[in-house]
PDBML (XML) file of the C-alpha atoms, coordinates in Angstrom:
<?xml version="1.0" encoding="UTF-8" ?>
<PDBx:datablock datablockName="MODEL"
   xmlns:PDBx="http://pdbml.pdb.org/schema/pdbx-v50.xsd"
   xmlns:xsi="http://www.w3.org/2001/XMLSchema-instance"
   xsi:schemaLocation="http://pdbml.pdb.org/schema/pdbx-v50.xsd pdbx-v50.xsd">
   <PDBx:atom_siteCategory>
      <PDBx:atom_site id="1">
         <PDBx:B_iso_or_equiv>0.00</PDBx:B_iso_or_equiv>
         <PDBx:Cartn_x>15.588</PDBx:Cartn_x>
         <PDBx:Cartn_y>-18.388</PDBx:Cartn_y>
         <PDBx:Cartn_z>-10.875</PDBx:Cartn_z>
         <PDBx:auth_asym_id>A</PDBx:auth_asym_id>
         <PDBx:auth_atom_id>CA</PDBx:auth_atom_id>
         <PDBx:auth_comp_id>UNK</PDBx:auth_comp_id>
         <PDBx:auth_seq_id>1</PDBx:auth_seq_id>
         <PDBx:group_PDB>ATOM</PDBx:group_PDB>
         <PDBx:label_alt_id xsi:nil="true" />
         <PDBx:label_asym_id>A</PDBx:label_asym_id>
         <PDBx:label_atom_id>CA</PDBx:label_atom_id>
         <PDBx:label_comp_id>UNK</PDBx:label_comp_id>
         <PDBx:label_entity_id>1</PDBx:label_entity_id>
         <PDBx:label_seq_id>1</PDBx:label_seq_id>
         <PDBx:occupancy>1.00</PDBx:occupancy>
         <PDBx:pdbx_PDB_model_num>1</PDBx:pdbx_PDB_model_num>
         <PDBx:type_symbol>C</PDBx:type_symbol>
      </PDBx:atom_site>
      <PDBx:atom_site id="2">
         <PDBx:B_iso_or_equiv>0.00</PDBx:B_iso_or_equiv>
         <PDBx:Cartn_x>12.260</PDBx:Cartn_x>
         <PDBx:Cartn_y>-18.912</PDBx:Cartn_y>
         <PDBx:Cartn_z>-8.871</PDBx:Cartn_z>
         <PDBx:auth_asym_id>A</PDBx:auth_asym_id>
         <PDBx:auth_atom_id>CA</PDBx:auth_atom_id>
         <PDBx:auth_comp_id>UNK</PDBx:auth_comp_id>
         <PDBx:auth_seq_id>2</PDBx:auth_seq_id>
         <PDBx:group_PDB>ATOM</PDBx:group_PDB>
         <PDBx:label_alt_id xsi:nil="true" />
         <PDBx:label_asym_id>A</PDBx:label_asym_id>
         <PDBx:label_atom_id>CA</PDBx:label_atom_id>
         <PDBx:label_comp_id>UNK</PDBx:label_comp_id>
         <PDBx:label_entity_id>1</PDBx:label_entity_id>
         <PDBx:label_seq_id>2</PDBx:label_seq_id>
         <PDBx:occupancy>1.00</PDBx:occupancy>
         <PDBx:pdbx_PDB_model_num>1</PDBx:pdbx_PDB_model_num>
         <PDBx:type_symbol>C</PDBx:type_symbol>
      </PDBx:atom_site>
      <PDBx:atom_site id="3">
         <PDBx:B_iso_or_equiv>0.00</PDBx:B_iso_or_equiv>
         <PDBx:Cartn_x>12.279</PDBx:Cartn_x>
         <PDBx:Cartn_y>-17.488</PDBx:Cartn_y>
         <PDBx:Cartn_z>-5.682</PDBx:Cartn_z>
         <PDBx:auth_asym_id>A</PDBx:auth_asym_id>
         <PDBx:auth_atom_id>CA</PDBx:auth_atom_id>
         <PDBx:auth_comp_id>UNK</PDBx:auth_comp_id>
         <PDBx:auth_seq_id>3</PDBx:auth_seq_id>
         <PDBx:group_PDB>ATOM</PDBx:group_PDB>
         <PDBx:label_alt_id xsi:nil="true" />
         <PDBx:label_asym_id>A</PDBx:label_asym_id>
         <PDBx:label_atom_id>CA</PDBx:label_atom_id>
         <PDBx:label_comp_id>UNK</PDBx:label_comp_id>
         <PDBx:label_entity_id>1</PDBx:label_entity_id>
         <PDBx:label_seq_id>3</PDBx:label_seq_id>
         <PDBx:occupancy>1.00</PDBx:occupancy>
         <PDBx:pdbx_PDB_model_num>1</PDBx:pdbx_PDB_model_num>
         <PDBx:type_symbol>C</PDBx:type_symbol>
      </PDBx:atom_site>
      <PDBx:atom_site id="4">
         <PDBx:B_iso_or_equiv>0.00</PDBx:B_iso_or_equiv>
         <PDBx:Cartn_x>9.775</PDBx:Cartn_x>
         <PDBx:Cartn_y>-18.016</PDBx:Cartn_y>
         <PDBx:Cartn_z>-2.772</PDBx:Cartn_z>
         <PDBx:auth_asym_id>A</PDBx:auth_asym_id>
         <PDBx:auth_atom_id>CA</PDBx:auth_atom_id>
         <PDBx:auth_comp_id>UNK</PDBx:auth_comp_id>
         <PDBx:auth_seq_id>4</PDBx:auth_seq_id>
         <PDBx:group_PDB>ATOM</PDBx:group_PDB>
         <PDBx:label_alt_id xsi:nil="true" />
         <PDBx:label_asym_id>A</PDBx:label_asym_id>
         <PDBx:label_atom_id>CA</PDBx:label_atom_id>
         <PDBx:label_comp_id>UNK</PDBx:label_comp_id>
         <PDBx:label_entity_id>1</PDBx:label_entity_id>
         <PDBx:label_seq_id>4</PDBx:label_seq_id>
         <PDBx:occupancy>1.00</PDBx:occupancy>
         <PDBx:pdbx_PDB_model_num>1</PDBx:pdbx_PDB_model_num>
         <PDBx:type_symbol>C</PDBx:type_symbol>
      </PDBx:atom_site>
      <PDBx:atom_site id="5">
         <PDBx:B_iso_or_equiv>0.00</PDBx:B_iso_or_equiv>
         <PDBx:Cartn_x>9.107</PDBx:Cartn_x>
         <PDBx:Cartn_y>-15.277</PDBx:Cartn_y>
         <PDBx:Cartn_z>-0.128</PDBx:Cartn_z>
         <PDBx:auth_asym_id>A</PDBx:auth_asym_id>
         <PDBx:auth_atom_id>CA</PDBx:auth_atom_id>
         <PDBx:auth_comp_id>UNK</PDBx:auth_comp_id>
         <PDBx:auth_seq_id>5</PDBx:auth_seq_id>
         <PDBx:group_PDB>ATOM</PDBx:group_PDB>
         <PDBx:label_alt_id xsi:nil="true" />
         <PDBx:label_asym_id>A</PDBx:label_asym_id>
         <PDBx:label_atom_id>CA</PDBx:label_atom_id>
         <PDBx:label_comp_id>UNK</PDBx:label_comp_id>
         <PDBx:label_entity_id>1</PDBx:label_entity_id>
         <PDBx:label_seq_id>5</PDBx:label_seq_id>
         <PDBx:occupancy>1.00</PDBx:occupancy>
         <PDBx:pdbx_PDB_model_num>1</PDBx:pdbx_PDB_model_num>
         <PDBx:type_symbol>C</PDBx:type_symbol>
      </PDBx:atom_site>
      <PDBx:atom_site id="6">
         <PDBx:B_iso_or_equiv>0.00</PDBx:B_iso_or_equiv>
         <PDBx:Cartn_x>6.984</PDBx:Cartn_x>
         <PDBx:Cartn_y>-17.196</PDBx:Cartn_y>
         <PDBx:Cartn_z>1.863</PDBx:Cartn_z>
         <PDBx:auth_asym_id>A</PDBx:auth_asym_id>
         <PDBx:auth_atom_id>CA</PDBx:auth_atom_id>
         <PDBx:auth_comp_id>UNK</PDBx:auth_comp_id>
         <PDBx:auth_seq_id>6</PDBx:auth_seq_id>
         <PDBx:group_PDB>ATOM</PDBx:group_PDB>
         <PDBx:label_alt_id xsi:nil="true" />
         <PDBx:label_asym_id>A</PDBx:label_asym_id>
         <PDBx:label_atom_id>CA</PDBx:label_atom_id>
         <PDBx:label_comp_id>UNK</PDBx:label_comp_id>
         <PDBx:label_entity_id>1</PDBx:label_entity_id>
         <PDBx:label_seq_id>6</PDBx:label_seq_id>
         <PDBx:occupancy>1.00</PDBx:occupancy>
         <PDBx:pdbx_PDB_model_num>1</PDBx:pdbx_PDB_model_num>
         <PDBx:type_symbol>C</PDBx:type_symbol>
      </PDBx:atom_site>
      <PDBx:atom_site id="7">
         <PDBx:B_iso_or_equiv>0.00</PDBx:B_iso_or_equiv>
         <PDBx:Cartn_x>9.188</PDBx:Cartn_x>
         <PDBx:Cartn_y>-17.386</PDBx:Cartn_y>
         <PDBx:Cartn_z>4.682</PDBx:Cartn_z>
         <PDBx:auth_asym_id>A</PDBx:auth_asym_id>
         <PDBx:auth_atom_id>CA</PDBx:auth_atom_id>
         <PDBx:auth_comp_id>UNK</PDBx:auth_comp_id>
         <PDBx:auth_seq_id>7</PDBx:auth_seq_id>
         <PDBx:group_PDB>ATOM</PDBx:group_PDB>
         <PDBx:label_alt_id xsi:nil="true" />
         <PDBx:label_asym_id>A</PDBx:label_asym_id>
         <PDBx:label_atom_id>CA</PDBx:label_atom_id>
         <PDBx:label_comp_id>UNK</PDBx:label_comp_id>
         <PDBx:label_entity_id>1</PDBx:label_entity_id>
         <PDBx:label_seq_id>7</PDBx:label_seq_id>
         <PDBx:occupancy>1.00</PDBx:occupancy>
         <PDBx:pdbx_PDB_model_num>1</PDBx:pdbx_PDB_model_num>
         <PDBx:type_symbol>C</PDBx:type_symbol>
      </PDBx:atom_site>
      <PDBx:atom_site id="8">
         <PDBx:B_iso_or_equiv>0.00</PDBx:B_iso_or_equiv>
         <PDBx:Cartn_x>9.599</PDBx:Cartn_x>
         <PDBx:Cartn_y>-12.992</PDBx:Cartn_y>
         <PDBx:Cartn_z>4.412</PDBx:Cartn_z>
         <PDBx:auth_asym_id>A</PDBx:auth_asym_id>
         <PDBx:auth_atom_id>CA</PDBx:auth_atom_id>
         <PDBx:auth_comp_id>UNK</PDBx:auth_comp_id>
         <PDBx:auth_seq_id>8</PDBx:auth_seq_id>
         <PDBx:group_PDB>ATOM</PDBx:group_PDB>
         <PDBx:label_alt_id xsi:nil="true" />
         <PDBx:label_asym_id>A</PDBx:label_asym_id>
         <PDBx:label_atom_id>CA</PDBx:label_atom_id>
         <PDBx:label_comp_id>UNK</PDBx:label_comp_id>
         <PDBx:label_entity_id>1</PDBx:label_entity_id>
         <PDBx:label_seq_id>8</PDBx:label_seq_id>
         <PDBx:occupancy>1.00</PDBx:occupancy>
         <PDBx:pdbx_PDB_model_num>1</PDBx:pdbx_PDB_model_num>
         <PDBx:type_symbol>C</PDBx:type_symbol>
      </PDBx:atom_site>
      <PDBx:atom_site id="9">
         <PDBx:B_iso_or_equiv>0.00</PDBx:B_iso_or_equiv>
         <PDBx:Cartn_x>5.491</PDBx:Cartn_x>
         <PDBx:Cartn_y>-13.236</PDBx:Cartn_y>
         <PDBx:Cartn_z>4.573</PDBx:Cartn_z>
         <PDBx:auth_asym_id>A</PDBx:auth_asym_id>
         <PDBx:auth_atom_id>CA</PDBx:auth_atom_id>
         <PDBx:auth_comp_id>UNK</PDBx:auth_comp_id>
         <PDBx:auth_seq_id>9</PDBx:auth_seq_id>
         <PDBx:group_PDB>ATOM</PDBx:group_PDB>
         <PDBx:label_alt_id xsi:nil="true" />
         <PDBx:label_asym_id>A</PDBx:label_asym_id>
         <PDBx:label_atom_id>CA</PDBx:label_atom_id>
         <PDBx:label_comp_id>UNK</PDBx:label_comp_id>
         <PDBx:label_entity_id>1</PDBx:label_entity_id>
         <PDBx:label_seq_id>9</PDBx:label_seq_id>
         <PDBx:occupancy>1.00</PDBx:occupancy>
         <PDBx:pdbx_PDB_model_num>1</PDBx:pdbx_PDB_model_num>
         <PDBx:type_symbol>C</PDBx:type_symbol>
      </PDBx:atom_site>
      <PDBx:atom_site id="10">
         <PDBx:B_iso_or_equiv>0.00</PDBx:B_iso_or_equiv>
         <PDBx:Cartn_x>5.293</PDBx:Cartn_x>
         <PDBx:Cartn_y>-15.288</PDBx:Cartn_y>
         <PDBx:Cartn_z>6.974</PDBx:Cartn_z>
         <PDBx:auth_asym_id>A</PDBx:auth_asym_id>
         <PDBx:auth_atom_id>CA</PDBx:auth_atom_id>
         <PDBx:auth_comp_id>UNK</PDBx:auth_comp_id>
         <PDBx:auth_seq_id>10</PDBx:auth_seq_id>
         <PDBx:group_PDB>ATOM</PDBx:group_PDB>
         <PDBx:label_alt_id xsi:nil="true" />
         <PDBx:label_asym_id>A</PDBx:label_asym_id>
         <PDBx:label_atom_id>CA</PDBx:label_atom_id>
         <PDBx:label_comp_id>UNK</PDBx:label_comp_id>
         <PDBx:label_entity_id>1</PDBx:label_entity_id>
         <PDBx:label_seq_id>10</PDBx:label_seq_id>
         <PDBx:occupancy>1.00</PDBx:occupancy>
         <PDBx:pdbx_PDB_model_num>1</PDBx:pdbx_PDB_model_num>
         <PDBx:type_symbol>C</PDBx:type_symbol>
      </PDBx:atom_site>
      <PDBx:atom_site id="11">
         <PDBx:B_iso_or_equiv>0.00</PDBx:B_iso_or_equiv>
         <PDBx:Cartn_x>7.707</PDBx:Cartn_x>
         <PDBx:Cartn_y>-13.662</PDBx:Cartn_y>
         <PDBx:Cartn_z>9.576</PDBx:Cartn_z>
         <PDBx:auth_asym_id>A</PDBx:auth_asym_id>
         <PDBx:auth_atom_id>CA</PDBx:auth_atom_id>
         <PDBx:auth_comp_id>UNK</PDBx:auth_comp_id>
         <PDBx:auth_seq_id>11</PDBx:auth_seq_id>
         <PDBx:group_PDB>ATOM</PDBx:group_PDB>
         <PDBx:label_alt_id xsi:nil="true" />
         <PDBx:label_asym_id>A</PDBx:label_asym_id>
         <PDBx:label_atom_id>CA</PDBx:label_atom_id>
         <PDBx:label_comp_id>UNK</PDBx:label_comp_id>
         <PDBx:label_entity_id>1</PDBx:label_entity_id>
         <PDBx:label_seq_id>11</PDBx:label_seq_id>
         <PDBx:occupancy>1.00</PDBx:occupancy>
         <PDBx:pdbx_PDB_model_num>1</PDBx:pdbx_PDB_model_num>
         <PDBx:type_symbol>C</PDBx:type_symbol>
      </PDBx:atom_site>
      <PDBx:atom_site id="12">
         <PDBx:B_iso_or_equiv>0.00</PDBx:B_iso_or_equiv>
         <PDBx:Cartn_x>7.423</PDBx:Cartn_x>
         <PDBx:Cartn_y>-10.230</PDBx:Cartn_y>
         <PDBx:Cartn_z>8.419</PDBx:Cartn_z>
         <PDBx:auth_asym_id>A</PDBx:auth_asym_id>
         <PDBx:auth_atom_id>CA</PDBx:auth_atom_id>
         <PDBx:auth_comp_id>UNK</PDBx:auth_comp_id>
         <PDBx:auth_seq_id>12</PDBx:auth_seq_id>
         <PDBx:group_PDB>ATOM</PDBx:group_PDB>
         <PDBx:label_alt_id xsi:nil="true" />
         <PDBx:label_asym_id>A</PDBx:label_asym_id>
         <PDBx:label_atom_id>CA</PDBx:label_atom_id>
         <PDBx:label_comp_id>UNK</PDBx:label_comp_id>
         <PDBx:label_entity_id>1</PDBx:label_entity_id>
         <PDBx:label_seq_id>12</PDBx:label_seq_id>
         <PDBx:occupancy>1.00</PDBx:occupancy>
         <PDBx:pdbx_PDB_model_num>1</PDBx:pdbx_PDB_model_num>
         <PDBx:type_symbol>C</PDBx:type_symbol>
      </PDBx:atom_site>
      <PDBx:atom_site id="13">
         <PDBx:B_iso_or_equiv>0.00</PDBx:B_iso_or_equiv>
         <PDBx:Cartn_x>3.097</PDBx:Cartn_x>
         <PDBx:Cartn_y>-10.633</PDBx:Cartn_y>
         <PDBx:Cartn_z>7.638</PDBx:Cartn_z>
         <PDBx:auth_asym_id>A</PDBx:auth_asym_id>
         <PDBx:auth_atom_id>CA</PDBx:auth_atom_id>
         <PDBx:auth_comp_id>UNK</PDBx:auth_comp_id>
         <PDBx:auth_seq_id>13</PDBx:auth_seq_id>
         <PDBx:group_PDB>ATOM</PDBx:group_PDB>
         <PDBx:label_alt_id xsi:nil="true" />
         <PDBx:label_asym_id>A</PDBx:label_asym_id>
         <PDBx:label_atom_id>CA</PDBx:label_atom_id>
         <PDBx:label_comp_id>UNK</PDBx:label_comp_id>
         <PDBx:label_entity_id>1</PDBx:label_entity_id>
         <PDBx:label_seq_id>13</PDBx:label_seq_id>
         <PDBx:occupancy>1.00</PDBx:occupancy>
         <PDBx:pdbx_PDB_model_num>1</PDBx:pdbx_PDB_model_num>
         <PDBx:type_symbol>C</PDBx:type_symbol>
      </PDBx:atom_site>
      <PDBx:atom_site id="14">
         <PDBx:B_iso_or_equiv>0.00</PDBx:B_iso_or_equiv>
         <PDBx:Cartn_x>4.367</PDBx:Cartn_x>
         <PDBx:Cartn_y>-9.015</PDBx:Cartn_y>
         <PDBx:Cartn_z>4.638</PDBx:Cartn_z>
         <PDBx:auth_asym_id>A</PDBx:auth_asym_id>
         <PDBx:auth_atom_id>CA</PDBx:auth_atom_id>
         <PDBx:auth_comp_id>UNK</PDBx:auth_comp_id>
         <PDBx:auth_seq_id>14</PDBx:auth_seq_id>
         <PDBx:group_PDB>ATOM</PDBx:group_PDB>
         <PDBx:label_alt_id xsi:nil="true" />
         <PDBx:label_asym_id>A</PDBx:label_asym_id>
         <PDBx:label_atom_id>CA</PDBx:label_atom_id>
         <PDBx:label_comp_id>UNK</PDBx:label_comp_id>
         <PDBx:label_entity_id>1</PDBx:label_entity_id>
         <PDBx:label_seq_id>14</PDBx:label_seq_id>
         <PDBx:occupancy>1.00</PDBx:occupancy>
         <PDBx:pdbx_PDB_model_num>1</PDBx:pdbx_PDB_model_num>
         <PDBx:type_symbol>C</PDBx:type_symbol>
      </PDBx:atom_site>
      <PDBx:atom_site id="15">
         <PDBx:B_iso_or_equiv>0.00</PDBx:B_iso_or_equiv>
         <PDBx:Cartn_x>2.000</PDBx:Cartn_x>
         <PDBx:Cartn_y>-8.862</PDBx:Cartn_y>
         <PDBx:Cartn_z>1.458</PDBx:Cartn_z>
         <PDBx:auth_asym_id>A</PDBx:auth_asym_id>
         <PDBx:auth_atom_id>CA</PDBx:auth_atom_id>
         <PDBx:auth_comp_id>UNK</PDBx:auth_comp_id>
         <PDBx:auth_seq_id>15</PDBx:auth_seq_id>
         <PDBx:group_PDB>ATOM</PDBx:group_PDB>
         <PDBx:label_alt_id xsi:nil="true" />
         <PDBx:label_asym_id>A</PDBx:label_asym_id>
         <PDBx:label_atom_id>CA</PDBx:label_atom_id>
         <PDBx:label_comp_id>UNK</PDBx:label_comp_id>
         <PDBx:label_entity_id>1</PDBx:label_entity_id>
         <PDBx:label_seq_id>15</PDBx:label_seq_id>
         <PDBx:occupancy>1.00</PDBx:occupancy>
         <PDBx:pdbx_PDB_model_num>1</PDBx:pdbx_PDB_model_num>
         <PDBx:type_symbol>C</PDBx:type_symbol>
      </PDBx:atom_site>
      <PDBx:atom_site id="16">
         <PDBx:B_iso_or_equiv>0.00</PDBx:B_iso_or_equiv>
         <PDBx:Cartn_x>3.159</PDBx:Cartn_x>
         <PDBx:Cartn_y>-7.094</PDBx:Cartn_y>
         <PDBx:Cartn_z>-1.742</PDBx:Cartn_z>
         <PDBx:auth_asym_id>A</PDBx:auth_asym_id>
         <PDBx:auth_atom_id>CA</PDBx:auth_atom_id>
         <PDBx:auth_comp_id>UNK</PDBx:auth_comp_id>
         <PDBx:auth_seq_id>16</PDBx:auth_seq_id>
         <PDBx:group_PDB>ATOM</PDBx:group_PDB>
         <PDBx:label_alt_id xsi:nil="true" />
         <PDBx:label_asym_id>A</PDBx:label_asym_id>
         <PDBx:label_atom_id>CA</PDBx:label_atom_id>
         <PDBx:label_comp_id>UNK</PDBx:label_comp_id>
         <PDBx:label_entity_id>1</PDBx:label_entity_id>
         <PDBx:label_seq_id>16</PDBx:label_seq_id>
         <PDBx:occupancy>1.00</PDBx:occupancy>
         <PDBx:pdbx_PDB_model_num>1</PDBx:pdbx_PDB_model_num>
         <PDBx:type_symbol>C</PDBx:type_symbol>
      </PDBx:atom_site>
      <PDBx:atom_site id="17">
         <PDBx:B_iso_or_equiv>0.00</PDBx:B_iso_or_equiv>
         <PDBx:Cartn_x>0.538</PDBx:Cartn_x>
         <PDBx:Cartn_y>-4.429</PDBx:Cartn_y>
         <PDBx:Cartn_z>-2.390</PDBx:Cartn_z>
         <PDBx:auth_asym_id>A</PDBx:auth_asym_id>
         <PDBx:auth_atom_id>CA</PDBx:auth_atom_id>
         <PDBx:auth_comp_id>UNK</PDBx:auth_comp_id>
         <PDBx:auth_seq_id>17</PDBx:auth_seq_id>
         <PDBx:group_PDB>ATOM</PDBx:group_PDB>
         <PDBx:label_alt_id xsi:nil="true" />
         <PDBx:label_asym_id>A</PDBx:label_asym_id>
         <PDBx:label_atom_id>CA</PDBx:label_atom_id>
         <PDBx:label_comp_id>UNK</PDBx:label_comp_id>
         <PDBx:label_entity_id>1</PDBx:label_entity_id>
         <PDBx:label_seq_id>17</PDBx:label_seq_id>
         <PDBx:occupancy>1.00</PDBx:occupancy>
         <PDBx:pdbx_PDB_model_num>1</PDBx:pdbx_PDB_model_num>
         <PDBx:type_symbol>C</PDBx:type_symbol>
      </PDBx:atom_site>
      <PDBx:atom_site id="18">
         <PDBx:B_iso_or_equiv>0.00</PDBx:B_iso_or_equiv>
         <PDBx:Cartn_x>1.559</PDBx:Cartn_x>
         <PDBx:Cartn_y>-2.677</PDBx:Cartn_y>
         <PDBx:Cartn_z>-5.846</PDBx:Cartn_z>
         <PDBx:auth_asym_id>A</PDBx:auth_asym_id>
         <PDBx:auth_atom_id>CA</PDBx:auth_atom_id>
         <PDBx:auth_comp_id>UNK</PDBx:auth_comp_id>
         <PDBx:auth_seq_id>18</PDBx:auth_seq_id>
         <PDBx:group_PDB>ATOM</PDBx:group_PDB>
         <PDBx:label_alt_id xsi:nil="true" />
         <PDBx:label_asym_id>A</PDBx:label_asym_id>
         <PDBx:label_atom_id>CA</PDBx:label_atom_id>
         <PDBx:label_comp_id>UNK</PDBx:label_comp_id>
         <PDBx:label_entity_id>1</PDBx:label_entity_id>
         <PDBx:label_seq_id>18</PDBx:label_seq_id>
         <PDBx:occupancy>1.00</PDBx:occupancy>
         <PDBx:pdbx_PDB_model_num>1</PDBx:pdbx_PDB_model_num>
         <PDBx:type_symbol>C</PDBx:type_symbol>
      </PDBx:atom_site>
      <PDBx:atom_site id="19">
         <PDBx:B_iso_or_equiv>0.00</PDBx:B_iso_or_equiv>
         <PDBx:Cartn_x>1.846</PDBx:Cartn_x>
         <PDBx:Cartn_y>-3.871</PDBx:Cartn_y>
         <PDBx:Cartn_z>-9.509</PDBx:Cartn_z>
         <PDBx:auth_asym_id>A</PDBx:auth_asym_id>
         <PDBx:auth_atom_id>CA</PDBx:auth_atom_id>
         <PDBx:auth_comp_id>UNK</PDBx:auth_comp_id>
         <PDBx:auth_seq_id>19</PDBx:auth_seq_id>
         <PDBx:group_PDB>ATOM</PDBx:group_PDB>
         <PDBx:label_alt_id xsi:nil="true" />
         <PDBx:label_asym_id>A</PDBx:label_asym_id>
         <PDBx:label_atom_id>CA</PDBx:label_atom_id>
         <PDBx:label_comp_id>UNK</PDBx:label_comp_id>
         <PDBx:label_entity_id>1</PDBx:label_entity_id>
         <PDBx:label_seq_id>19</PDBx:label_seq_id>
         <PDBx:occupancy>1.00</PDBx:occupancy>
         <PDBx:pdbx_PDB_model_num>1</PDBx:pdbx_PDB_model_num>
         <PDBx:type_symbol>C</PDBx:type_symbol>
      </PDBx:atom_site>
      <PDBx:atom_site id="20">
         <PDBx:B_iso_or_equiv>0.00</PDBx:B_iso_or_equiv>
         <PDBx:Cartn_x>3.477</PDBx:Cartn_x>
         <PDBx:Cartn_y>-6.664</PDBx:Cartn_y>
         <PDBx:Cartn_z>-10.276</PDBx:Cartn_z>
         <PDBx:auth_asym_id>A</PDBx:auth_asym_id>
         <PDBx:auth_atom_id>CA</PDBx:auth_atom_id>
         <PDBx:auth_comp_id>UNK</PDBx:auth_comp_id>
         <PDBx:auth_seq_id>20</PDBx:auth_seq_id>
         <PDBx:group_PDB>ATOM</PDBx:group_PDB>
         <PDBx:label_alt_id xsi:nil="true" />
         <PDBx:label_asym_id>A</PDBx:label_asym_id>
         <PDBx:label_atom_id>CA</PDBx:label_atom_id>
         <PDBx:label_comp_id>UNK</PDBx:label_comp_id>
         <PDBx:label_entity_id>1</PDBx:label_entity_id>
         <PDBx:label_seq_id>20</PDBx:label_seq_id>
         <PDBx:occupancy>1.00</PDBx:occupancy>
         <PDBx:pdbx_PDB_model_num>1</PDBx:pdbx_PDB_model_num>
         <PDBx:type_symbol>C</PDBx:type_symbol>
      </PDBx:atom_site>
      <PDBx:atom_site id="21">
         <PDBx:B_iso_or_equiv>0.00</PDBx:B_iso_or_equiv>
         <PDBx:Cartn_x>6.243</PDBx:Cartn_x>
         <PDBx:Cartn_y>-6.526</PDBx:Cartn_y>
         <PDBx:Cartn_z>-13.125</PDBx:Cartn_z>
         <PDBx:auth_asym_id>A</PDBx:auth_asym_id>
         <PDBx:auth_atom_id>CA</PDBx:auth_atom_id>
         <PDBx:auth_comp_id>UNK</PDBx:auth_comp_id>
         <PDBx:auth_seq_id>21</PDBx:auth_seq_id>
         <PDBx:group_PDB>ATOM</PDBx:group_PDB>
         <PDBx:label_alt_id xsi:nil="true" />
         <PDBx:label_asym_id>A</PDBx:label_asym_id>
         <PDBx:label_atom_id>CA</PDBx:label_atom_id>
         <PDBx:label_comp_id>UNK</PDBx:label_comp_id>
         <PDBx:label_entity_id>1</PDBx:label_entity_id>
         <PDBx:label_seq_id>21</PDBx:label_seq_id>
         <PDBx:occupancy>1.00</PDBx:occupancy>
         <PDBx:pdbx_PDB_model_num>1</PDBx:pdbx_PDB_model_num>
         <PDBx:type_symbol>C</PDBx:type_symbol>
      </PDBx:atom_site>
      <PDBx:atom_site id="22">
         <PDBx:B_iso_or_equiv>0.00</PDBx:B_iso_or_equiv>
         <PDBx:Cartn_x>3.973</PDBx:Cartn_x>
         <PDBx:Cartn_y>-7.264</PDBx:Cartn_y>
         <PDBx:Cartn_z>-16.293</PDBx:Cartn_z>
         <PDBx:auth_asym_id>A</PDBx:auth_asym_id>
         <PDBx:auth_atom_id>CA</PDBx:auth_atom_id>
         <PDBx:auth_comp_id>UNK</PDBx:auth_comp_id>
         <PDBx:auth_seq_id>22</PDBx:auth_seq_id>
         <PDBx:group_PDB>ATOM</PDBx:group_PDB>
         <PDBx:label_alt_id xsi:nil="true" />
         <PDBx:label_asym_id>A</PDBx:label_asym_id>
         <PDBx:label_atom_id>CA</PDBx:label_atom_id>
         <PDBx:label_comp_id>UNK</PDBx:label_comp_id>
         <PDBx:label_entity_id>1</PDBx:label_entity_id>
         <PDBx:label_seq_id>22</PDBx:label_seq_id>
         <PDBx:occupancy>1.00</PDBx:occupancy>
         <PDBx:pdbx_PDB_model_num>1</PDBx:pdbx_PDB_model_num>
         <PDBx:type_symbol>C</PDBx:type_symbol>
      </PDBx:atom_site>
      <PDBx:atom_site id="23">
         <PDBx:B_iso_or_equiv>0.00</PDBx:B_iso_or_equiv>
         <PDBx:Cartn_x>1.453</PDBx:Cartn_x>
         <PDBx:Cartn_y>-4.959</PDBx:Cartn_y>
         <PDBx:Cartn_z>-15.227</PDBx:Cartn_z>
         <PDBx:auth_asym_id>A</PDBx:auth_asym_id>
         <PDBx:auth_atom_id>CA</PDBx:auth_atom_id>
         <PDBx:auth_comp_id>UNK</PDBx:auth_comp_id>
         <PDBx:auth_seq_id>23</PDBx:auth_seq_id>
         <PDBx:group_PDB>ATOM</PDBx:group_PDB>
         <PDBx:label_alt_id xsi:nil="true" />
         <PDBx:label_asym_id>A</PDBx:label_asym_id>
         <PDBx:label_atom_id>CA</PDBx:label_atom_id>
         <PDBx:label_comp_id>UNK</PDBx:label_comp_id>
         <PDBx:label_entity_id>1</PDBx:label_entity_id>
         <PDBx:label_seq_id>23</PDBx:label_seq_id>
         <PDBx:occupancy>1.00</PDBx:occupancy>
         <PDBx:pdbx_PDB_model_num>1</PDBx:pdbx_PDB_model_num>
         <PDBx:type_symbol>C</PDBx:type_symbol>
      </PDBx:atom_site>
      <PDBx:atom_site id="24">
         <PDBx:B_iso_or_equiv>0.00</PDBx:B_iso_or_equiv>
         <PDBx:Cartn_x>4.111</PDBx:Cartn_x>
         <PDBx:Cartn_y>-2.024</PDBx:Cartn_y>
         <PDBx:Cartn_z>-13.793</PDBx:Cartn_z>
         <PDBx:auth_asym_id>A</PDBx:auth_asym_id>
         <PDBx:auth_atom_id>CA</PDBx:auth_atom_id>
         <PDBx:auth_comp_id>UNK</PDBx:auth_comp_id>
         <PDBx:auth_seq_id>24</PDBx:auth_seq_id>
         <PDBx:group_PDB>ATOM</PDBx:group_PDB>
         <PDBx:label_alt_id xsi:nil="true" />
         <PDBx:label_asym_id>A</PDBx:label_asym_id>
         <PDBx:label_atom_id>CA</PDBx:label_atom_id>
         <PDBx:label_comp_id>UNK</PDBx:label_comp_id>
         <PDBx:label_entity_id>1</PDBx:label_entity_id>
         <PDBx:label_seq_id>24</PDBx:label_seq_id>
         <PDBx:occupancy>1.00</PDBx:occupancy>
         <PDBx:pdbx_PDB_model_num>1</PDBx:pdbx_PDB_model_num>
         <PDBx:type_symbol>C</PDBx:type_symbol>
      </PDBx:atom_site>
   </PDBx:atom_siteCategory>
</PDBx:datablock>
């Protein structure tokens, strides 16, 4: 289940800033 949020980052200028899940 890949899932692109390019369109969220685009529109929103949204970057996740924290862990990711491996790291968290």
């Amino acid at each position: 289940n890949p899932t692109s949020s390019e369109l969220t980052r685009k529109l929103l200028g949204w970057d996740p800033a924290h862990p990711g899940l491996i790291e968290d």
